[in-house]
C-alpha atoms as a PDB file:
ATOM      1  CA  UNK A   1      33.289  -1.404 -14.819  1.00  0.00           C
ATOM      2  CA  UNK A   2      33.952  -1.720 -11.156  1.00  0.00           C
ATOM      3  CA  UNK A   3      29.940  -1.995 -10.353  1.00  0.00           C
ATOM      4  CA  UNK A   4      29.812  -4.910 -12.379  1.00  0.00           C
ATOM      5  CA  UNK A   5      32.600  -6.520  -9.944  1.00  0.00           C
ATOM      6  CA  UNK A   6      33.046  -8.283  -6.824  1.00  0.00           C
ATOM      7  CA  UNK A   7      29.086  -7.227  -5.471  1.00  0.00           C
ATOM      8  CA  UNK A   8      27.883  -5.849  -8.570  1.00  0.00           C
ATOM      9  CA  UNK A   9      24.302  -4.488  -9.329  1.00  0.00           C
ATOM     10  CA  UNK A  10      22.526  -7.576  -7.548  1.00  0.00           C
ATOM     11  CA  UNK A  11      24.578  -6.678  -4.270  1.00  0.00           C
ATOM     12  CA  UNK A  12      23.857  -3.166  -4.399  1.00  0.00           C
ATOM     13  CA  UNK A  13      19.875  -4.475  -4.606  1.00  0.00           C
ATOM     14  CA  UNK A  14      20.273  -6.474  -1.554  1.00  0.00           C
ATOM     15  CA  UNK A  15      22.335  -3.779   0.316  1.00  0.00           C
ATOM     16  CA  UNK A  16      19.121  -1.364  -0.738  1.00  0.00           C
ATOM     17  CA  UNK A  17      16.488  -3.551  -0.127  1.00  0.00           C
ATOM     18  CA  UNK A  18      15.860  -2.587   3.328  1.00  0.00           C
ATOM     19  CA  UNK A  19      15.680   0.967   2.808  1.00  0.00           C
ATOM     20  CA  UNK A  20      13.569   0.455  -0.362  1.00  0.00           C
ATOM     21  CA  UNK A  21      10.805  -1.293   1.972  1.00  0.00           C
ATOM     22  CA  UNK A  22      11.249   1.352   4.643  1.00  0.00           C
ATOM     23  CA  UNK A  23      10.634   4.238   1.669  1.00  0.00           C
ATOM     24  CA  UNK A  24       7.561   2.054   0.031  1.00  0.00           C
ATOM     25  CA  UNK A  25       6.533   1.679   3.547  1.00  0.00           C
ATOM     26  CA  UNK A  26       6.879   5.772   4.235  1.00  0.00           C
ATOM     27  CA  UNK A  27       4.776   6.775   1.347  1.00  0.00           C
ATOM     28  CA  UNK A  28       2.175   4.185   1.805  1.00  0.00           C
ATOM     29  CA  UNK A  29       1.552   5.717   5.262  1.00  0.00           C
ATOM     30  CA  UNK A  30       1.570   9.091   4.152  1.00  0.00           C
ATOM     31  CA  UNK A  31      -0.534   8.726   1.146  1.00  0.00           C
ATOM     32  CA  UNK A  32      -3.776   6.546   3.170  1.00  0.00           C
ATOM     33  CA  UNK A  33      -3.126   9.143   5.984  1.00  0.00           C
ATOM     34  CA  UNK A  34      -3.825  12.097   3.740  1.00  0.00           C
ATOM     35  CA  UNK A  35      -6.284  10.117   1.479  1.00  0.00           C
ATOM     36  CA  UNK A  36      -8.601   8.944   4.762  1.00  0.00           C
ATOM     37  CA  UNK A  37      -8.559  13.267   6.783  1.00  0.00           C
ATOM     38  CA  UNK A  38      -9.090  14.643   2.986  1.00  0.00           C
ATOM     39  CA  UNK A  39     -12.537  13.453   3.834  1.00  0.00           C
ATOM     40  CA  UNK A  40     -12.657  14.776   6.998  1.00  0.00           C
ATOM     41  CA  UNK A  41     -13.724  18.387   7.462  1.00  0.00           C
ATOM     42  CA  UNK A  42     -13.324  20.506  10.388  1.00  0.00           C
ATOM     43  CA  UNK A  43     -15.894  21.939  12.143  1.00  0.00           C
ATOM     44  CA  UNK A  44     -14.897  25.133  11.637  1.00  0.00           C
ATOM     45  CA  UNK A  45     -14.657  25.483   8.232  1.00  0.00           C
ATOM     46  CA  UNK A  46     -11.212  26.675   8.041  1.00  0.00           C
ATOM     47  CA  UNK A  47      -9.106  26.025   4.781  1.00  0.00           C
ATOM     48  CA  UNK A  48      -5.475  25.798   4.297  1.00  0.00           C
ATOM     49  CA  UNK A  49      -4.857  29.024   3.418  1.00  0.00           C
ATOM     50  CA  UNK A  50      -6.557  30.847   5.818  1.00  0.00           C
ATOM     51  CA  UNK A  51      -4.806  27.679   8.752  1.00  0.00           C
ATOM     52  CA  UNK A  52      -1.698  29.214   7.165  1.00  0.00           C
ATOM     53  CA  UNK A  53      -2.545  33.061   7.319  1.00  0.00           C
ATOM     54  CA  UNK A  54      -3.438  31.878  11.521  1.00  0.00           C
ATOM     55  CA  UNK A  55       0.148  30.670  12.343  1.00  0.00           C
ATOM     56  CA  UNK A  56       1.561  33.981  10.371  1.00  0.00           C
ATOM     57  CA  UNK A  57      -0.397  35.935  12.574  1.00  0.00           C
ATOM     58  CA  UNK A  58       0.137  33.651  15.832  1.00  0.00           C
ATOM     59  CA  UNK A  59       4.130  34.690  14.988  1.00  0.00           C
ATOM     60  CA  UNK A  60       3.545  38.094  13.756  1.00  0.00           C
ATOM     61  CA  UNK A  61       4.488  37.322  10.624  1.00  0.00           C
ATOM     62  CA  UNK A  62       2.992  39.590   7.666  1.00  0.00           C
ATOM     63  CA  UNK A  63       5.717  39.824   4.959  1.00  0.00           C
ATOM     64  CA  UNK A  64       4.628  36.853   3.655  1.00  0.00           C
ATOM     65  CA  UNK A  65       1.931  35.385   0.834  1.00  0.00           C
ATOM     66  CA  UNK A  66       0.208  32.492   0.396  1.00  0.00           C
ATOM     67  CA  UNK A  67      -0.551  31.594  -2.757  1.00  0.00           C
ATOM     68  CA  UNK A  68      -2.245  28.268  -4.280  1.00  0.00           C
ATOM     69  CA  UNK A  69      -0.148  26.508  -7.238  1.00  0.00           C
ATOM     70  CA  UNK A  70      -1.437  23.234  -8.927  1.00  0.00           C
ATOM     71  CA  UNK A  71      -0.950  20.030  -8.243  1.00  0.00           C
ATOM     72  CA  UNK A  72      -1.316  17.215  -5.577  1.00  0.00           C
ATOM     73  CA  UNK A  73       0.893  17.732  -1.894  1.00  0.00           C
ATOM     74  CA  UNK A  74       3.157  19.925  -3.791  1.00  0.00           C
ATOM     75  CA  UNK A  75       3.298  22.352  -1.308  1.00  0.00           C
ATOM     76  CA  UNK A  76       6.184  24.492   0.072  1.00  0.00           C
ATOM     77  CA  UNK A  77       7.185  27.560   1.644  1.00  0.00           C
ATOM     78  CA  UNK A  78       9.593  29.624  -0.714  1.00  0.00           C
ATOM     79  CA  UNK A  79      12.025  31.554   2.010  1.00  0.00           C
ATOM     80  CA  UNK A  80      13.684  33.606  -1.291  1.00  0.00           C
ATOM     81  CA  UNK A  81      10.189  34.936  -2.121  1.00  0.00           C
ATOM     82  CA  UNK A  82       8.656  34.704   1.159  1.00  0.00           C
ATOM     83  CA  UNK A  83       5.293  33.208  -0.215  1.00  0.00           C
ATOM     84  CA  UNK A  84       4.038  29.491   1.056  1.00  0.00           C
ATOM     85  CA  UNK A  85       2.635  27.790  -2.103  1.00  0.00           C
ATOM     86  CA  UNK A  86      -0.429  25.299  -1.039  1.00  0.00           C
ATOM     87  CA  UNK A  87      -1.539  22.864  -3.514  1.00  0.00           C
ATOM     88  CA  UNK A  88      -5.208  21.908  -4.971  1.00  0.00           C
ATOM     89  CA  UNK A  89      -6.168  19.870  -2.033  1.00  0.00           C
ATOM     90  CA  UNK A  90      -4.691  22.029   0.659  1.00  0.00           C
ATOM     91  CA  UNK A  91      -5.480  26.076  -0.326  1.00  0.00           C
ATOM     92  CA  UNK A  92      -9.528  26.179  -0.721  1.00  0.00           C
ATOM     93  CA  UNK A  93      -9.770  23.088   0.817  1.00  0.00           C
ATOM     94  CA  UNK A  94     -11.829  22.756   4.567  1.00  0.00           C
ATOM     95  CA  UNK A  95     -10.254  18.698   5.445  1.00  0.00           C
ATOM     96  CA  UNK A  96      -8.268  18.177   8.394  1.00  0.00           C
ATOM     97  CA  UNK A  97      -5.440  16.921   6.386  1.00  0.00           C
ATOM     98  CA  UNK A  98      -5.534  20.561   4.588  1.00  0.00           C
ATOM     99  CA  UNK A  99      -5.318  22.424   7.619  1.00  0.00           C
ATOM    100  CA  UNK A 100      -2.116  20.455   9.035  1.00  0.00           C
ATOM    101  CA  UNK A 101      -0.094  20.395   5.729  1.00  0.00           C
ATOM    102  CA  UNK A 102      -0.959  23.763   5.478  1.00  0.00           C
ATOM    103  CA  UNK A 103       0.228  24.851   9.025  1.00  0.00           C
ATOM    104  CA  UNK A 104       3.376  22.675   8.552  1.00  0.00           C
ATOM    105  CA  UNK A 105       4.610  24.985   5.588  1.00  0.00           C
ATOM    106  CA  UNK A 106       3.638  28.398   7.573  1.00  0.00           C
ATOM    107  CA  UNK A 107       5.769  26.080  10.632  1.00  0.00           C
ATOM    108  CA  UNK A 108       8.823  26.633   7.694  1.00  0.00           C
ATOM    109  CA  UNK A 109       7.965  30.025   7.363  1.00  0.00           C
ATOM    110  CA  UNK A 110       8.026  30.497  11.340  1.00  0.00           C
ATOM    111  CA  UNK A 111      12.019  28.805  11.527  1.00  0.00           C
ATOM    112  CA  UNK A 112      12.877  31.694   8.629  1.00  0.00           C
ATOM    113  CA  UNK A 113      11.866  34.801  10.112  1.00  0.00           C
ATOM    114  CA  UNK A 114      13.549  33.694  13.932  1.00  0.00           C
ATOM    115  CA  UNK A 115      16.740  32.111  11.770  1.00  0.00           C
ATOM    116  CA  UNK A 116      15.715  28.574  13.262  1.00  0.00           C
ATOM    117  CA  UNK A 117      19.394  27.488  13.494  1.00  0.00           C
ATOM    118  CA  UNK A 118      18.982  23.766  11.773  1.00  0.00           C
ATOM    119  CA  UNK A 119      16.766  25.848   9.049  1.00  0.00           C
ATOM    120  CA  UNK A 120      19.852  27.787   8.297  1.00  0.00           C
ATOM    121  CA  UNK A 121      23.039  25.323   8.367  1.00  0.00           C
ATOM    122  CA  UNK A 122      20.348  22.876   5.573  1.00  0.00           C
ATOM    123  CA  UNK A 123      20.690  25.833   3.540  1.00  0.00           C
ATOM    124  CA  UNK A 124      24.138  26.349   3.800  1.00  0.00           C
ATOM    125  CA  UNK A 125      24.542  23.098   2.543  1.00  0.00           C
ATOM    126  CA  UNK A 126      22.367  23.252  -0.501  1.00  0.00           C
ATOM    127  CA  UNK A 127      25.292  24.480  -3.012  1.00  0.00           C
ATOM    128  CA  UNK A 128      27.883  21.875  -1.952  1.00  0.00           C
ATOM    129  CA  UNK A 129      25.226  19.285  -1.575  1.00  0.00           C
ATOM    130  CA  UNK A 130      24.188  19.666  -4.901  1.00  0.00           C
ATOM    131  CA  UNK A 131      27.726  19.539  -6.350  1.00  0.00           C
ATOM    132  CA  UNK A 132      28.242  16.295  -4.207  1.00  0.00           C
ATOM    133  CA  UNK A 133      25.046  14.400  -5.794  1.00  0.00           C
ATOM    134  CA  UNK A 134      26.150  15.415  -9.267  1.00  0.00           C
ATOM    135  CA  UNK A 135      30.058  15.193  -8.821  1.00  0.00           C
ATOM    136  CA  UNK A 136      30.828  13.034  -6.262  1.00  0.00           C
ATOM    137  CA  UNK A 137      30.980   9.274  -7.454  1.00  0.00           C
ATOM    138  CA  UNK A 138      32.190  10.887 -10.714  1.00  0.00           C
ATOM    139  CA  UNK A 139      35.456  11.747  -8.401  1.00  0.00           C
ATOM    140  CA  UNK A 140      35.935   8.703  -6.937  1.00  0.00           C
ATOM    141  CA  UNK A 141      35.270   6.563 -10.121  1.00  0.00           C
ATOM    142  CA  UNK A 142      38.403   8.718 -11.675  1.00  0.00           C
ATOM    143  CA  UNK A 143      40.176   8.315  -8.163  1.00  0.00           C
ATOM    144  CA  UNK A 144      40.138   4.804  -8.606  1.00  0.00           C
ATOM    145  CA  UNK A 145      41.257   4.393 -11.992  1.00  0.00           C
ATOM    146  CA  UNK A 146      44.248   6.967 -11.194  1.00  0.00           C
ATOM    147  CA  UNK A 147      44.467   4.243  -7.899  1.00  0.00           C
ATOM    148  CA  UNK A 148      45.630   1.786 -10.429  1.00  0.00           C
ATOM    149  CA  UNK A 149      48.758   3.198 -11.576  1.00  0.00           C
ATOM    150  CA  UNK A 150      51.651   2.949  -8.338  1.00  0.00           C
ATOM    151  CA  UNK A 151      52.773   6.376  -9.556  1.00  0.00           C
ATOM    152  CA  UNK A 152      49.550   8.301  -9.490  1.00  0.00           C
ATOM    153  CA  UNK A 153      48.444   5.894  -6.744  1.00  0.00           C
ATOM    154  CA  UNK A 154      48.584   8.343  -3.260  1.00  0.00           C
ATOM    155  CA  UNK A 155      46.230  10.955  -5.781  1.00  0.00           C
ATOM    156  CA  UNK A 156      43.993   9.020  -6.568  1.00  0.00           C
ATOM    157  CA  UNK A 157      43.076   7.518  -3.203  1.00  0.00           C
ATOM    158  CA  UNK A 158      42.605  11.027  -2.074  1.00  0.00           C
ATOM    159  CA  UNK A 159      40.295  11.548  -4.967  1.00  0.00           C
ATOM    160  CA  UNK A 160      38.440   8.929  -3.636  1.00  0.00           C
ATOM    161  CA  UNK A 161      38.290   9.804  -0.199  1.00  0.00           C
ATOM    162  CA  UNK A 162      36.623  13.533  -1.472  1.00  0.00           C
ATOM    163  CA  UNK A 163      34.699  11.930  -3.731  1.00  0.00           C
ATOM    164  CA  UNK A 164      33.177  10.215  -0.984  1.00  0.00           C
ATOM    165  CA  UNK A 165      33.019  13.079   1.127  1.00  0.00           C
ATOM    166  CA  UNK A 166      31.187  14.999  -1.229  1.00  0.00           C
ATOM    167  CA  UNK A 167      28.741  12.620  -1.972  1.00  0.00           C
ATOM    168  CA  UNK A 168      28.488  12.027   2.184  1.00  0.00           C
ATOM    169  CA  UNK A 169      26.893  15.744   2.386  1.00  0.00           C
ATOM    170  CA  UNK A 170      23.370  14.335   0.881  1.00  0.00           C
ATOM    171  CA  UNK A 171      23.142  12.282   4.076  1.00  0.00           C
ATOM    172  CA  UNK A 172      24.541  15.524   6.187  1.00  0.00           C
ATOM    173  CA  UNK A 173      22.059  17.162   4.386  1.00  0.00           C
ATOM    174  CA  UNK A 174      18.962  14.551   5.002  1.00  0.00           C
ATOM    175  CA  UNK A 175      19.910  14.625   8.265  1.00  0.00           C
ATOM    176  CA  UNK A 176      19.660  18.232   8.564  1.00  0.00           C
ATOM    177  CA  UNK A 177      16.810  18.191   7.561  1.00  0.00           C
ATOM    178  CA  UNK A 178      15.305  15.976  10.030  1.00  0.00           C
ATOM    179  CA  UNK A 179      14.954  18.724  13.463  1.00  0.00           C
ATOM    180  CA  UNK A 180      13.677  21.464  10.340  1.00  0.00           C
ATOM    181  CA  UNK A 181      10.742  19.152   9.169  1.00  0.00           C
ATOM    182  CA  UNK A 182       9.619  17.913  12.776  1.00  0.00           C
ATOM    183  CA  UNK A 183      10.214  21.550  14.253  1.00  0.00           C
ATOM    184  CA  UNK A 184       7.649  22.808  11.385  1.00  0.00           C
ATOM    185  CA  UNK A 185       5.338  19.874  12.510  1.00  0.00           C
ATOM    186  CA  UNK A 186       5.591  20.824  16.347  1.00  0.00           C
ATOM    187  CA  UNK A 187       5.002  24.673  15.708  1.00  0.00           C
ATOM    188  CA  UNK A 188       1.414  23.549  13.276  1.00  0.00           C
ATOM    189  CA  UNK A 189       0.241  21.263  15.703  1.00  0.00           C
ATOM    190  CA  UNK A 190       1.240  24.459  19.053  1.00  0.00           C
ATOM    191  CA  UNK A 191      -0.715  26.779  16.782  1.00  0.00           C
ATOM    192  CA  UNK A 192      -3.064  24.286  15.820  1.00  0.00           C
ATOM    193  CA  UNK A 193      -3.821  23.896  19.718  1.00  0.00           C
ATOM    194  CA  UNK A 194      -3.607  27.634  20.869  1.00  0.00           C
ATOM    195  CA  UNK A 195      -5.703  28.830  18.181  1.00  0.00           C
ATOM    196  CA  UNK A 196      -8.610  26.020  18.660  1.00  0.00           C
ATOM    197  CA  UNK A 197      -7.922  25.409  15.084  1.00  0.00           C
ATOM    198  CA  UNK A 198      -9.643  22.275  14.995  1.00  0.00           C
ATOM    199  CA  UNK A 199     -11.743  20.483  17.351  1.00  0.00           C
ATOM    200  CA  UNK A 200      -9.746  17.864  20.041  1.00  0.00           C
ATOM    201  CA  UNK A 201     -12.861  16.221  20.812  1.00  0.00           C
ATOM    202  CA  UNK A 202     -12.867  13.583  18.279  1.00  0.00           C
ATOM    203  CA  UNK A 203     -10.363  13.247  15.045  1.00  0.00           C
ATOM    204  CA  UNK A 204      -9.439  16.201  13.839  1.00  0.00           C
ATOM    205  CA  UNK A 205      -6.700  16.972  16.017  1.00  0.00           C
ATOM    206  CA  UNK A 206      -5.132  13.305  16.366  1.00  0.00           C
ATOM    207  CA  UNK A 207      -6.212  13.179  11.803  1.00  0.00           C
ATOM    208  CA  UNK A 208      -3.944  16.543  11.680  1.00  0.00           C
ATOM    209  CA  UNK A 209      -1.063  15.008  14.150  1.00  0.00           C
ATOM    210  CA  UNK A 210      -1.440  11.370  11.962  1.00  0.00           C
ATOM    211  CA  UNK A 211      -0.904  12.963   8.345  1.00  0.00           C
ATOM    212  CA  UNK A 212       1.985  15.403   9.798  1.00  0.00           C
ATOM    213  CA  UNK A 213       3.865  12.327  12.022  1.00  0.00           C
ATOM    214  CA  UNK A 214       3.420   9.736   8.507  1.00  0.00           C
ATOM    215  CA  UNK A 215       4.694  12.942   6.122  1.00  0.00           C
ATOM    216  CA  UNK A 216       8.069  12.805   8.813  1.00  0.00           C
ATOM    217  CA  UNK A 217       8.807   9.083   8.229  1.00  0.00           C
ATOM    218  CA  UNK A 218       8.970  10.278   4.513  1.00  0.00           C
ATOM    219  CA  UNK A 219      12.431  12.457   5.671  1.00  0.00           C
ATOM    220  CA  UNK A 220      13.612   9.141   7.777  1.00  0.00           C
ATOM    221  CA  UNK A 221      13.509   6.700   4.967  1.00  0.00           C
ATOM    222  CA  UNK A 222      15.565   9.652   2.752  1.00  0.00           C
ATOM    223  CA  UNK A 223      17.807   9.707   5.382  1.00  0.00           C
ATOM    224  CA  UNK A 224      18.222   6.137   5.551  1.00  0.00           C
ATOM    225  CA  UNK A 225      18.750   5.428   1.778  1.00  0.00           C
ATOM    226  CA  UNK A 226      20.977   8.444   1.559  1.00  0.00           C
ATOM    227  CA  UNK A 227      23.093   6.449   4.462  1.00  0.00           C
ATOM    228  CA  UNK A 228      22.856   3.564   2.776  1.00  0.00           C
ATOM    229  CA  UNK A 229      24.116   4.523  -0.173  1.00  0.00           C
ATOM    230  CA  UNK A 230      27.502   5.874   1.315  1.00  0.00           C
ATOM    231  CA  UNK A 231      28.296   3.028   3.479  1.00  0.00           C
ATOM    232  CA  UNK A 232      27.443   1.049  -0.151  1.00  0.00           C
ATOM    233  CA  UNK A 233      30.076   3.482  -2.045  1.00  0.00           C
ATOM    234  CA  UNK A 234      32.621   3.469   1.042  1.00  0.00           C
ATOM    235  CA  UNK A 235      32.647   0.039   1.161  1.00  0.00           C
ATOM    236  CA  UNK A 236      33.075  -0.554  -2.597  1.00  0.00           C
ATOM    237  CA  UNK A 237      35.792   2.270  -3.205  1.00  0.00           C
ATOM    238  CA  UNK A 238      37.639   1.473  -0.126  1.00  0.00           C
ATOM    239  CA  UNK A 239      37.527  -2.054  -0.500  1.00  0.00           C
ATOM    240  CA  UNK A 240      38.662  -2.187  -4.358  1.00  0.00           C
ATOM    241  CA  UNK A 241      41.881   0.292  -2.918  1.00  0.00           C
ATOM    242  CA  UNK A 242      42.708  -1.628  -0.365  1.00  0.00           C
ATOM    243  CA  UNK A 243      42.931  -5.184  -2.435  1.00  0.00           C
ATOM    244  CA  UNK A 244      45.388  -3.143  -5.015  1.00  0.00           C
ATOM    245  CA  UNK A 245      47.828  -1.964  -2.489  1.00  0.00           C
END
């Protein structure tokens, strides 16, 4: 098989490795950064879900719920059913960290009802992203077999070259996804500081701004391994092609 080739798995390890360290590195942050303002409360005594219902109303927003689902940081703002879902630690919960995850997913809420541009083109690109994640190397793996043959040669470079394309929209798609995720940040933290959410004179503002900035460098390293990966594929596809001509 053509991974166990030329660079093989080993290569592909050492082409990864830096991204791997950058996504360990990501969560780490993310994880002590939530972990150390869980066990900070604000002074006012405000929980997630009522942080949320205050950037609603800051953006007139009132079509949509907030509801609390289980689990830990699995929260999310569902644009189909207009309802932001806030997790165990988040919903009841009075910690700094609560209140800015919180805000964040009302932020998402905010981009849908003024049709946040970047908000809609990543969802545009959910269906063909999708299909390029499941489908793509698939493609190019039969591209390059049909590359072997002189008379089906021409095809199967081209099935290559959409193979790779397809699978290039999870990067187009991660990077998308960058302006949504530090838009919803910016709009928590505005309503965060018009409000007088929490206090700014001592941590809970900068604890809020810390566990929203490390949850961002979560979507950076995605990006990054996403990137990775294609230049990987590119370079292996391409390169195998090019030796058989």
């Amino acid at each position: 098989m053509y991974l166990n080739s030329g660079l093989g798995y080993f290569a592909y390890l050492l082409f990864m490795l830096p991204v791997f360290i950058l996504g360990i590195w990501a969560q780490t942050k993310v994880n002590s950064a939530y972990k150390k303002y869980s066990k900070v409360f604000n002074k006012n005594g405000l929980t997630g879900a009522a942080a949320a219902q205050a950037v609603l109303r800051h953006y007139g927003i009132n079509d949509v719920r907030i509801e609390h689902v289980s689990g830990n940081l699995t929260d999310y703002y569902s644009p189909n059913e207009k309802v932001i879902r806030l997790s165990d630690g988040v919903y009841s919960n009075s910690s700094v960290a609560a209140v800015g995850v919180a805000c964040h997913e009302a932020g998402h809420a905010a981009q849908h009802a003024e049709n946040y541009l970047p908000n809609k083109i990543r969802t545009a690109l959910v269906p063909a992203c999708n299909f390029g994640s499941k489908f793509g190397i698939i493609i190019a793996v039969a591209g390059m077999f049909l590359a072997a043959f002189a008379i089906l040669s021409f095809l199967g470079r081209m099935m290559i070259y959409v193979g790779l394309a397809l699978y290039g929209l999870v990067a187009v798609f991660q990077l998308v996804t960058l302006p949504v995720e530090f838009n919803a940040s910016r709009r928590a933290l505005k309503v965060i500081d018009s409000e007088g959410l929490l206090s700014r004179d001592d941590e809970e503002h900068a604890g809020a701004k810390k566990v929203l900035t490390a949850a961002a460098m979560t979507y950076v390293a995605a990006l990054a391994t996403s990137v990775s990966n294609l230049l990987y594929y590119v370079i292996r596809f391409t390169g195998s092609t090019s030796r058989r001509r």
